[in-house]
Protein backbone atom coordinates (compact mmCIF):
# COMPACT_ATOMS: atom_id res chain seq x y z
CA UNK A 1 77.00 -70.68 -12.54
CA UNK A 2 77.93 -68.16 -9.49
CA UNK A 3 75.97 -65.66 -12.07
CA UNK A 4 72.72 -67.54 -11.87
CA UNK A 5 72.67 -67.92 -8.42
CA UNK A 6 73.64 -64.37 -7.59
CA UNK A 7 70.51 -63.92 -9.55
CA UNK A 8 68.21 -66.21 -8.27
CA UNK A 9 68.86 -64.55 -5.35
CA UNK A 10 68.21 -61.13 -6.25
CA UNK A 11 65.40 -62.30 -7.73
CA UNK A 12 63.42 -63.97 -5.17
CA UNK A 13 63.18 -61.62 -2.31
CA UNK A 14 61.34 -59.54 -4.94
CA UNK A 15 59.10 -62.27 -5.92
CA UNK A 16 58.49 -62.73 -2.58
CA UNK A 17 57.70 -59.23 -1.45
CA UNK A 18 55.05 -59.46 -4.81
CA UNK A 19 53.37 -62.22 -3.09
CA UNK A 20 53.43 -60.75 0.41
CA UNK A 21 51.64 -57.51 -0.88
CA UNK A 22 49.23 -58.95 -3.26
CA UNK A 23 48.27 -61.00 -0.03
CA UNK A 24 47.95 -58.03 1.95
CA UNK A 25 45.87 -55.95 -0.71
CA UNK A 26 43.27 -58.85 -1.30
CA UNK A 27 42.85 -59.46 2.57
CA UNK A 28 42.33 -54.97 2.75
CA UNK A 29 39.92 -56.01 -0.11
CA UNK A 30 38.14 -58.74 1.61
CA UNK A 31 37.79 -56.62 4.87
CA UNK A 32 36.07 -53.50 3.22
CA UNK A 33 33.94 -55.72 1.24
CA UNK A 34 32.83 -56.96 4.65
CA UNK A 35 32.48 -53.65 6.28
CA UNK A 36 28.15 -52.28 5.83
């Protein structure tokens, strides 16, 4: 059980940061699509 949540823990920063910097690529996305 310490296993798992040595894991989960490992595990969800990264998930996180995936998140973060899919956020940040659509909003770069969103703002050159805006740009003339």
């Amino acid at each position: 059980r310490g296993v798992q949540v040595g894991v989960e823990r490992l595990t969800l920063p990264s998930v996180t940061l995936n998140a973060t910097v899919d956020r940040m690529r659509a909003e770069r996305e969103t703002i050159a699509t805006e740009r003339p």
